[in-house]
Protein backbone atom coordinates (compact mmCIF):
# COMPACT_ATOMS: atom_id res chain seq x y z
CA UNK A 1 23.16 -15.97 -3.18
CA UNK A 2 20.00 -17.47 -2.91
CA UNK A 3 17.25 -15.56 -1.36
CA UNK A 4 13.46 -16.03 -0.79
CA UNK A 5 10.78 -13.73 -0.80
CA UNK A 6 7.28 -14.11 0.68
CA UNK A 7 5.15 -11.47 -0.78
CA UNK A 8 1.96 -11.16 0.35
CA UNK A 9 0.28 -8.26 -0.62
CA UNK A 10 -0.22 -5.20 -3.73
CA UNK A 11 2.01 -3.00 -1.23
CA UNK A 12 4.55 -5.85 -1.16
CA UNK A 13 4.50 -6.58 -4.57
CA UNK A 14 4.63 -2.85 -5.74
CA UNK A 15 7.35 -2.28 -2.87
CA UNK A 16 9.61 -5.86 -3.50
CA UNK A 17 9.36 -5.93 -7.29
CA UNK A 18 12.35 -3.53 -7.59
CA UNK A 19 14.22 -5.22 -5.11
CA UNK A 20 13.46 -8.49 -7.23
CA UNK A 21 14.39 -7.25 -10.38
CA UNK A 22 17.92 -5.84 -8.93
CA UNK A 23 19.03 -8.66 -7.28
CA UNK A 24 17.92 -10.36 -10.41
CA UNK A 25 20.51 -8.12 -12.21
CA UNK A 26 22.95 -8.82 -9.76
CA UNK A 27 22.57 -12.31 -10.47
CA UNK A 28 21.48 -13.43 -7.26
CA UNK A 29 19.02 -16.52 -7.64
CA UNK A 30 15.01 -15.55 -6.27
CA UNK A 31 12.05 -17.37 -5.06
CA UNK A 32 9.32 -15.65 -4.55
CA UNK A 33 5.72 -17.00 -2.83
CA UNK A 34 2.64 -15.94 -2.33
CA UNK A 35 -0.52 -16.75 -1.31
CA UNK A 36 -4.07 -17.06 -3.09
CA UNK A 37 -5.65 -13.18 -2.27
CA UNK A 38 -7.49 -11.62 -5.20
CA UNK A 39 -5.79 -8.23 -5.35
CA UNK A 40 -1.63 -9.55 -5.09
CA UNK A 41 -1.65 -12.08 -7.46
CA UNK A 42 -3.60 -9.70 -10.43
CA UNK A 43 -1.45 -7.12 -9.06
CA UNK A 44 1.62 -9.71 -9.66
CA UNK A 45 0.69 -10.13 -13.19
CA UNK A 46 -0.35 -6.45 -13.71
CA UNK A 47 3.64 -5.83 -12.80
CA UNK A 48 5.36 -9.28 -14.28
CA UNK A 49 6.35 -10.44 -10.76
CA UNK A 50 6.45 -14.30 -10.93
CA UNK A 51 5.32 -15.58 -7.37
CA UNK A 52 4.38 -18.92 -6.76
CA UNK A 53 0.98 -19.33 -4.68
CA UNK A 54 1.44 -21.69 -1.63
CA UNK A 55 -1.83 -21.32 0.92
CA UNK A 56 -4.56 -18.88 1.29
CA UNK A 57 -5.99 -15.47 2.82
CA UNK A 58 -7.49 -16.09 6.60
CA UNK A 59 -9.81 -13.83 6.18
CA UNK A 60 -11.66 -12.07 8.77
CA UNK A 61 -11.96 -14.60 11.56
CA UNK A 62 -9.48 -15.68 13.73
CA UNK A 63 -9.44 -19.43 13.84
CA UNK A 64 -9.50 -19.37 9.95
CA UNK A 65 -6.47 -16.71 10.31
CA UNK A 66 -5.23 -19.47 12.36
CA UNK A 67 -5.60 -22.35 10.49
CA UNK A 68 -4.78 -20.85 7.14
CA UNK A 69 -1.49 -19.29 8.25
CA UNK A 70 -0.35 -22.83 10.47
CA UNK A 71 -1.42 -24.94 6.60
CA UNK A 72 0.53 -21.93 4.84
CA UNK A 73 3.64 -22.03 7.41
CA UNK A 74 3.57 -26.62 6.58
CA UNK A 75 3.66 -26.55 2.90
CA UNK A 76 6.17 -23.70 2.69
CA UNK A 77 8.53 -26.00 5.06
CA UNK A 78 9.10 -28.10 2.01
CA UNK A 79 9.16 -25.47 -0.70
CA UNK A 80 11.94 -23.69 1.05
CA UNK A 81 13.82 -27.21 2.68
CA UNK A 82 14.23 -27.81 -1.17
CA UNK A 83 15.16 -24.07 -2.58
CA UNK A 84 17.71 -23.80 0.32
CA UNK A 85 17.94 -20.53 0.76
CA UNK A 86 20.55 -18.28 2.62
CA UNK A 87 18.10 -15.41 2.96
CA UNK A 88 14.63 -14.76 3.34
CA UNK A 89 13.21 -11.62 2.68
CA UNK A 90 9.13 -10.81 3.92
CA UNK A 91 7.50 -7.52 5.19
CA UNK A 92 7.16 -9.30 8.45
CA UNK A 93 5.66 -12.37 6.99
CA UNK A 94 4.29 -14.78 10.00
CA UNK A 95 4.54 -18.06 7.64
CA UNK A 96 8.38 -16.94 6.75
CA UNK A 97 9.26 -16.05 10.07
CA UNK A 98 7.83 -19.30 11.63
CA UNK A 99 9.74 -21.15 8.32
CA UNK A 100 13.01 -19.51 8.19
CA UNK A 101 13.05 -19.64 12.01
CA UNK A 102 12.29 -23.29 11.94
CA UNK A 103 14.81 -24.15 9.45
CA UNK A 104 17.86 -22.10 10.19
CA UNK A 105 17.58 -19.39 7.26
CA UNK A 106 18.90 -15.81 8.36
CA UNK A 107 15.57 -13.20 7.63
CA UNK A 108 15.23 -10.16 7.10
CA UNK A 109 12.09 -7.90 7.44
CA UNK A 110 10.75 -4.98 6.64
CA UNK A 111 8.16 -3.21 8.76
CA UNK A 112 6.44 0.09 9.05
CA UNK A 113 3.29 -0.80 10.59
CA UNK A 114 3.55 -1.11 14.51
CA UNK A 115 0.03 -0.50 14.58
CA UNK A 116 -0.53 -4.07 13.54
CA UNK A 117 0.70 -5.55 16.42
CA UNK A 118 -0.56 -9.45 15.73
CA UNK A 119 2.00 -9.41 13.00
CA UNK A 120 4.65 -7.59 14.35
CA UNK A 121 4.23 -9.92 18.07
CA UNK A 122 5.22 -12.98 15.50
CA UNK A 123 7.39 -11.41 13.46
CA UNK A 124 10.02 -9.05 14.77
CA UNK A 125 11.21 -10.89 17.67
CA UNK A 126 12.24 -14.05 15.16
CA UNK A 127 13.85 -11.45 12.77
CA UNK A 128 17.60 -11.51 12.20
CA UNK A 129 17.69 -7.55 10.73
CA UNK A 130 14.61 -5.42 10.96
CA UNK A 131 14.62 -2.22 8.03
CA UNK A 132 11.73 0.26 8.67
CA UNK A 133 11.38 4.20 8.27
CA UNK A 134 13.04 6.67 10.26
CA UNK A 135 9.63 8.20 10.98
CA UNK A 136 8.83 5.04 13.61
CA UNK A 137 10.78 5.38 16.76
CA UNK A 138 12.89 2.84 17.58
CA UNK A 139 10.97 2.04 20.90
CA UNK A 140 8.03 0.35 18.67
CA UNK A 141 10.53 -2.20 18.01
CA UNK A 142 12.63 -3.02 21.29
CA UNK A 143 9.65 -2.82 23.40
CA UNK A 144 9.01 -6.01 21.33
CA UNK A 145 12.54 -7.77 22.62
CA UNK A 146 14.29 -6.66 19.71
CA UNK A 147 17.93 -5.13 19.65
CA UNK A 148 18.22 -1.69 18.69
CA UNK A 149 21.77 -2.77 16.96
CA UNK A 150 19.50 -4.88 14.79
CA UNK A 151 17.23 -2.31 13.62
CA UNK A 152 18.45 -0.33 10.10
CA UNK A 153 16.41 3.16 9.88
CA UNK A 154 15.89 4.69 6.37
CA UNK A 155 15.21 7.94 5.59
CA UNK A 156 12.65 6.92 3.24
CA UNK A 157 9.01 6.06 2.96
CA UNK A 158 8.26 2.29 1.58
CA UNK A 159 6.35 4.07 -1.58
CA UNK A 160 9.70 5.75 -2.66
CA UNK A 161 10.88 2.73 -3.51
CA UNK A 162 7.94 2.57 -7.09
CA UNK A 163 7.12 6.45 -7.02
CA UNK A 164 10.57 7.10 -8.34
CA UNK A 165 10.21 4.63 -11.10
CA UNK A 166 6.83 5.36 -11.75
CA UNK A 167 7.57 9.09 -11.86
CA UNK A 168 10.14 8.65 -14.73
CA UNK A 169 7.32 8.16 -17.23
CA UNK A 170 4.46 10.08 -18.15
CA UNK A 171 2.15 7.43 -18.50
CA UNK A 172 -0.27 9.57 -20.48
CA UNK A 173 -1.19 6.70 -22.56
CA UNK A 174 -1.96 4.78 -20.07
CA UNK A 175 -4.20 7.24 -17.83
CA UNK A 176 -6.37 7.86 -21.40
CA UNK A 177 -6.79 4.55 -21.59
CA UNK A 178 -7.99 3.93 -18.36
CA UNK A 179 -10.29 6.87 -18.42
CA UNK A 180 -11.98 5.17 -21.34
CA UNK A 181 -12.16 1.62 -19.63
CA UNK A 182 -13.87 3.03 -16.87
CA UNK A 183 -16.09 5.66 -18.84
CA UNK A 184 -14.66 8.49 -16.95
CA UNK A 185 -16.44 11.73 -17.87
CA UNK A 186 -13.53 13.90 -18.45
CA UNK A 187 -15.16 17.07 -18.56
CA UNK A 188 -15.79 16.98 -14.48
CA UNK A 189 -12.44 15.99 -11.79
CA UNK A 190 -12.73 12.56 -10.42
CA UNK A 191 -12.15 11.44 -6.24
CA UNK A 192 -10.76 8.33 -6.12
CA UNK A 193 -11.95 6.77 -2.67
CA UNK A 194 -9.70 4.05 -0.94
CA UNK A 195 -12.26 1.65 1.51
CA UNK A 196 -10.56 0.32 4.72
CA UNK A 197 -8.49 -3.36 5.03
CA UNK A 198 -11.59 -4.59 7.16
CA UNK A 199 -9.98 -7.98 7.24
CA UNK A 200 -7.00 -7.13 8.73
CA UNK A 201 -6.65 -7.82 12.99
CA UNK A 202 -6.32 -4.57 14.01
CA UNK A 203 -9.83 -3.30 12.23
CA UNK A 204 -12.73 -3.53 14.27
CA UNK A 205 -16.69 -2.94 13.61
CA UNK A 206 -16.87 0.27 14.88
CA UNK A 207 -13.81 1.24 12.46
CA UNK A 208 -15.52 -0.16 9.38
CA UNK A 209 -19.15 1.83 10.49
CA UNK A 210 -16.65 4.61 10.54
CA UNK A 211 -15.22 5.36 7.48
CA UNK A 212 -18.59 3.68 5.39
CA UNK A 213 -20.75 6.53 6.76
CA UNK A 214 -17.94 8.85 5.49
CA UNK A 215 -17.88 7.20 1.88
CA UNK A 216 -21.52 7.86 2.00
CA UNK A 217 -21.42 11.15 2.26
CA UNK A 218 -18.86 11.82 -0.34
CA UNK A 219 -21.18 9.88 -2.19
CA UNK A 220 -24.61 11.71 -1.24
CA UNK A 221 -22.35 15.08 -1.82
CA UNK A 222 -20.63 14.93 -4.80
CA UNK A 223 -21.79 12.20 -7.16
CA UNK A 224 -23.50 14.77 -9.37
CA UNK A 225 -20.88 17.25 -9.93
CA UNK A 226 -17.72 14.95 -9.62
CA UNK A 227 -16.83 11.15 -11.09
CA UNK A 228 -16.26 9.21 -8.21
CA UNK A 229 -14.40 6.13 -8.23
CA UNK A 230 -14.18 3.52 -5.22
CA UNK A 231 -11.17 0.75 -5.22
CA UNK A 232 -12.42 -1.81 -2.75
CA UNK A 233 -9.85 -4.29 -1.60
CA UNK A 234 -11.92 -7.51 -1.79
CA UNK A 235 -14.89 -9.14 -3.90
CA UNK A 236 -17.32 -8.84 -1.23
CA UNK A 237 -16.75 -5.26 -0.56
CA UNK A 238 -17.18 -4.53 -4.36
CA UNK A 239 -20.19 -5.96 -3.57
CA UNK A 240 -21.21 -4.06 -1.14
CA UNK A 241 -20.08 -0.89 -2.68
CA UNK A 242 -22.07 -2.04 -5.61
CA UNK A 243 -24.96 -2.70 -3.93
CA UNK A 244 -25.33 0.71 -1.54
CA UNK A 245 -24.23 2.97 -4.56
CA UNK A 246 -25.69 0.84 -7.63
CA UNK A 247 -28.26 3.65 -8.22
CA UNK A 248 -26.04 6.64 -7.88
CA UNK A 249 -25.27 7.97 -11.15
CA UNK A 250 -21.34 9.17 -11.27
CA UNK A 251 -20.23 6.34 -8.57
CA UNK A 252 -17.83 3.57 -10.40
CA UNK A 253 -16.99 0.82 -8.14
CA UNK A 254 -13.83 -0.73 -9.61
CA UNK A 255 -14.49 -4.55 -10.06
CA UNK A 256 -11.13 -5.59 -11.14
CA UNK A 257 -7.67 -5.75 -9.57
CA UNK A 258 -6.39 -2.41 -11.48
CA UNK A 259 -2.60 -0.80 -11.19
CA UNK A 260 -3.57 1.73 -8.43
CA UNK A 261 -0.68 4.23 -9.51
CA UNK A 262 -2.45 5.07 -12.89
CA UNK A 263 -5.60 5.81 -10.64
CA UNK A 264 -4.18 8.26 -8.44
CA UNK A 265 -2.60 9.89 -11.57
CA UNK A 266 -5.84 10.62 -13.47
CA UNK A 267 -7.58 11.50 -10.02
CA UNK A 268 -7.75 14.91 -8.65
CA UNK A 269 -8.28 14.21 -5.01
CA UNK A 270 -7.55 11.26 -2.65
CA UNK A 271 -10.21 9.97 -0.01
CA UNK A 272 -8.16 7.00 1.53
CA UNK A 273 -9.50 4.68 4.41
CA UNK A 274 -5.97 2.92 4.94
CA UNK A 275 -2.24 4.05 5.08
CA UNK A 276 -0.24 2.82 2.19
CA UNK A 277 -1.97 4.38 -0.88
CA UNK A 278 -2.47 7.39 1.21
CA UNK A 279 1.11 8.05 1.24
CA UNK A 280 1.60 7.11 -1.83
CA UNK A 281 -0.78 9.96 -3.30
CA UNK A 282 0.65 12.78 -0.97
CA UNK A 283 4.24 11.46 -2.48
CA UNK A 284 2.91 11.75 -6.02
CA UNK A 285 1.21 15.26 -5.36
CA UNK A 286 -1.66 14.43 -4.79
CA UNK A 287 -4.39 16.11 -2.21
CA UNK A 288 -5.04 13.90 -0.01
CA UNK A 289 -8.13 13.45 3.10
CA UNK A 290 -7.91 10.83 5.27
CA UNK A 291 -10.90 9.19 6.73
CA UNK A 292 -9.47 6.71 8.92
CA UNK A 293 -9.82 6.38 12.16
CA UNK A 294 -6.76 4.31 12.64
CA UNK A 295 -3.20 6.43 13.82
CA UNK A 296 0.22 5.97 11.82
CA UNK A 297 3.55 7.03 12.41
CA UNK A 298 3.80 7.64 8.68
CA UNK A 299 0.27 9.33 8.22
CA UNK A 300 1.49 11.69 11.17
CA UNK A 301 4.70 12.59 9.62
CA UNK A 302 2.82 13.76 6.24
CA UNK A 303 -0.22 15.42 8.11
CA UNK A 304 3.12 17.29 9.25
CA UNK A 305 4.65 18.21 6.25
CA UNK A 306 1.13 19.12 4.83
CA UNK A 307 0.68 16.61 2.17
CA UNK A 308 -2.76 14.78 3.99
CA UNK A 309 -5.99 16.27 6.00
CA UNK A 310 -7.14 14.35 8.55
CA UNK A 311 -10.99 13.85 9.27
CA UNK A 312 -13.31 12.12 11.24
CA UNK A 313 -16.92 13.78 10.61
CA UNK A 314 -18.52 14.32 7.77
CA UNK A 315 -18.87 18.40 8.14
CA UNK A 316 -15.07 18.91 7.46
CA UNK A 317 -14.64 16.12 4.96
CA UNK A 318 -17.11 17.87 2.82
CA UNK A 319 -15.69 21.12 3.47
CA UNK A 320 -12.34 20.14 2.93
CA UNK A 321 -13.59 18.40 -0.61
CA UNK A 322 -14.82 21.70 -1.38
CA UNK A 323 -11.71 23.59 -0.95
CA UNK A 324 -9.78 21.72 -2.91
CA UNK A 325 -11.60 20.94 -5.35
CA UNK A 326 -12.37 24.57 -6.06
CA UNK A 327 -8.58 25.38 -6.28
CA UNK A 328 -7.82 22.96 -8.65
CA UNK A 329 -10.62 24.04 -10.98
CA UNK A 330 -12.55 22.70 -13.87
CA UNK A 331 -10.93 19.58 -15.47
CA UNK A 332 -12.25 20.71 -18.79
CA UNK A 333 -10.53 20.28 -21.73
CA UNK A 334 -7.60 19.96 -19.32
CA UNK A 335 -4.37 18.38 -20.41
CA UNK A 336 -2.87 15.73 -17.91
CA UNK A 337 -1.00 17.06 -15.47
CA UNK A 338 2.92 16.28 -15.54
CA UNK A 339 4.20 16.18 -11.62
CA UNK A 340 7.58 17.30 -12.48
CA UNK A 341 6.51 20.86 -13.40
CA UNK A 342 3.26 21.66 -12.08
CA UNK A 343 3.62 24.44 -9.47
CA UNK A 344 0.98 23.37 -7.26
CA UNK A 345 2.29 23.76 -3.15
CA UNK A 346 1.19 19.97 -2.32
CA UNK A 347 3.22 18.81 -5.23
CA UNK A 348 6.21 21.16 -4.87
CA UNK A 349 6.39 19.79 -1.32
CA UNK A 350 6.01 16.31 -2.09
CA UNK A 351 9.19 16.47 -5.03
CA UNK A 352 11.08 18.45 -2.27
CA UNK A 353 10.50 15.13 0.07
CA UNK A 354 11.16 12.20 -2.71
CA UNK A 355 14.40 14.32 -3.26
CA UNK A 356 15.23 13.92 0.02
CA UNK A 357 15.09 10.32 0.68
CA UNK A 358 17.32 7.34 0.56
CA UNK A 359 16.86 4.10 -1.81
CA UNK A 360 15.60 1.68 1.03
CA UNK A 361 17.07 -0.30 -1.74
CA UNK A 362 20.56 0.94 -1.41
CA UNK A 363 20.13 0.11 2.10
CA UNK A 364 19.16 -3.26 2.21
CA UNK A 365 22.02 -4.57 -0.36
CA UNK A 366 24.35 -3.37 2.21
CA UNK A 367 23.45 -5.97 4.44
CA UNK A 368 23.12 -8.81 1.98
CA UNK A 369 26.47 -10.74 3.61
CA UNK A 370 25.93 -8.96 6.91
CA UNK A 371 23.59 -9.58 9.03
């Protein structure tokens, strides 16, 4: 079979690689596209994924959005009119939608963001079989026109599908050697801080004014006693990072595209503005705060399970900080932590929960001939 994928971002590629890689075994031919954005195609390289790059990012504003995606959706007509495929495979891609739809191609998606309704308006409706988590209720999806005998539940969230790899090795050779890159002090615990997609159509000003005052007082707080690392998304915000903290000794602002699993395994506390790497550290072990002011369905399932805080002022964030920070106690010295058999409650909950859930993997290959 012949399938394409349209991969457009690091929580695609870290999420599709695996698929990739097993079809690949199951010698199924793949295609997979991309698009020109900073952080997924070093990320692409970071984890040998071979995408080709057809269009751009839109940005922030909406006709660019507009024009970028409508170019994008035109010179992947041809692409895919000459690969031929009989699948294609996008976490709700508007450019593969619009192209599969257009030239007859059964697609599949996978979605587990109805908070980001532009995409989902363009996406879902046009989708032959839509595969999302069981923690988003089905009406997010037929409210939207879709069949509910079209829509495959796992009992999984989309970071299973790398955590489990990523969890078979130790990687302690590669967390030393990113402490050194970065000139992490070792000798004092390190928050890594996660800024906000503030490009994406369902982030607004007052969002972004939101979690930057927050960052600031981490910042103002606990620069002195703590290293604290921030991953911005895109050039300009390393910029700006760069420019607000440049003179605050203990404040790294990450300036390349880096493999943000290592990160969260050297750090010992998660400040996270968006929603995938959130879960992502809570599944690892990981404390985790959340600072924004956005709501998901799978945020709320692990503020349930008590694997993330939740905060939106600056008084509990640092109080919170505090807390856990003072459990875990002084990084001195310290060995790094294996996940498997530390006894800490977040990460004893978080293994009970990866043990738990499906392959979304699994899933999807049953419906490879079926739509």
């Amino acid at each position: 079979m012949r399938i394409w994928f349209d991969i457009l971002t690091p929580k695609q590629i870290m999420f599709f690689k695996y698929f990739v890689d097993t079809l690949k075994e199951d010698d199924h031919e793949i295609l997979c596209t991309g698009r020109d954005y900073r952080e997924a195609k070093e990320l692409a390289k970071i984890k040998k994924l071979d995408i080709h790059t057809i269009g751009k990012h839109g940005g922030d504003n909406k006709f660019e959005k507009l024009n970028t995606s409508t170019e994008r959706a035109f010179l992947l007509s041809s692409v895919i009119n000459s690969f031929k495929p009989d699948l294609t495979v996008s976490f709700s891609s508007p450019e593969a939608s619009r192209v599969a739809f257009g030239l007859g191609i059964k697609h599949y998606i996978f979605n587990d963001s109805p908070h980001a309704t532009a995409v989902a308006k363009l996406t879902v409706p046009l989708a032959d079989r839509l595969f999302s988590p069981w923690v988003i209720p089905l009406r997010e999806w037929t409210k939207l026109g879709f069949k509910k005998d079209r829509i495959t539940q796992y009992k999984a969230l989309d970071p299973i599908v790398w955590i489990k790899k990523e969890l078979q090795f130790n990687g302690t050779h590669e967390i030393l050697k990113m402490q050194k890159k970065l000139k992490i002090d070792n000798t004092k615990q390190t928050i890594l801080i996660r800024p906000e997609e503030i490009k994406a159509s369902y982030i607004t000003d007052k969002n972004v004014k939101s979690s930057i005052g927050l960052i600031d007082e981490v910042v103002k707080q606990f620069s002195d006693e703590y290293n604290i690392l921030i991953l911005a998304r895109y050039l300009d915000q390393v910029d700006f990072y760069k420019y607000r903290f440049e003179k605050r000794g203990g404040t790294k602002i990450i300036e390349t595209v880096t493999d943000g699993t290592i990160l969260l395994k050297l750090a010992d506390l998660f400040v996270g503005a968006g929603g995938t790497m959130s879960a992502e550290a809570a599944l690892m072990g990981k404390p985790v705060i959340s600072i924004t002011p956005i709501n998901f369905y799978v945020e709320k399932y692990l503020i349930k399970m008590g694997l993330i805080k939740k905060v939106k002022n600056s008084f509990t964030l640092t109080k919170y900080i505090k807390n856990i920070l003072s459990q875990r106690g002084t990084t001195k010295n310290k060995k790094i932590p294996n996940i498997k058999s530390d006894p800490n409650t977040i990460q004893e909950i978080s293994l009970k929960i990866i043990a738990e859930m499906e392959d979304p993997i699994k899933i999807f290959k049953k419906f490879l001939f079926n739509p």
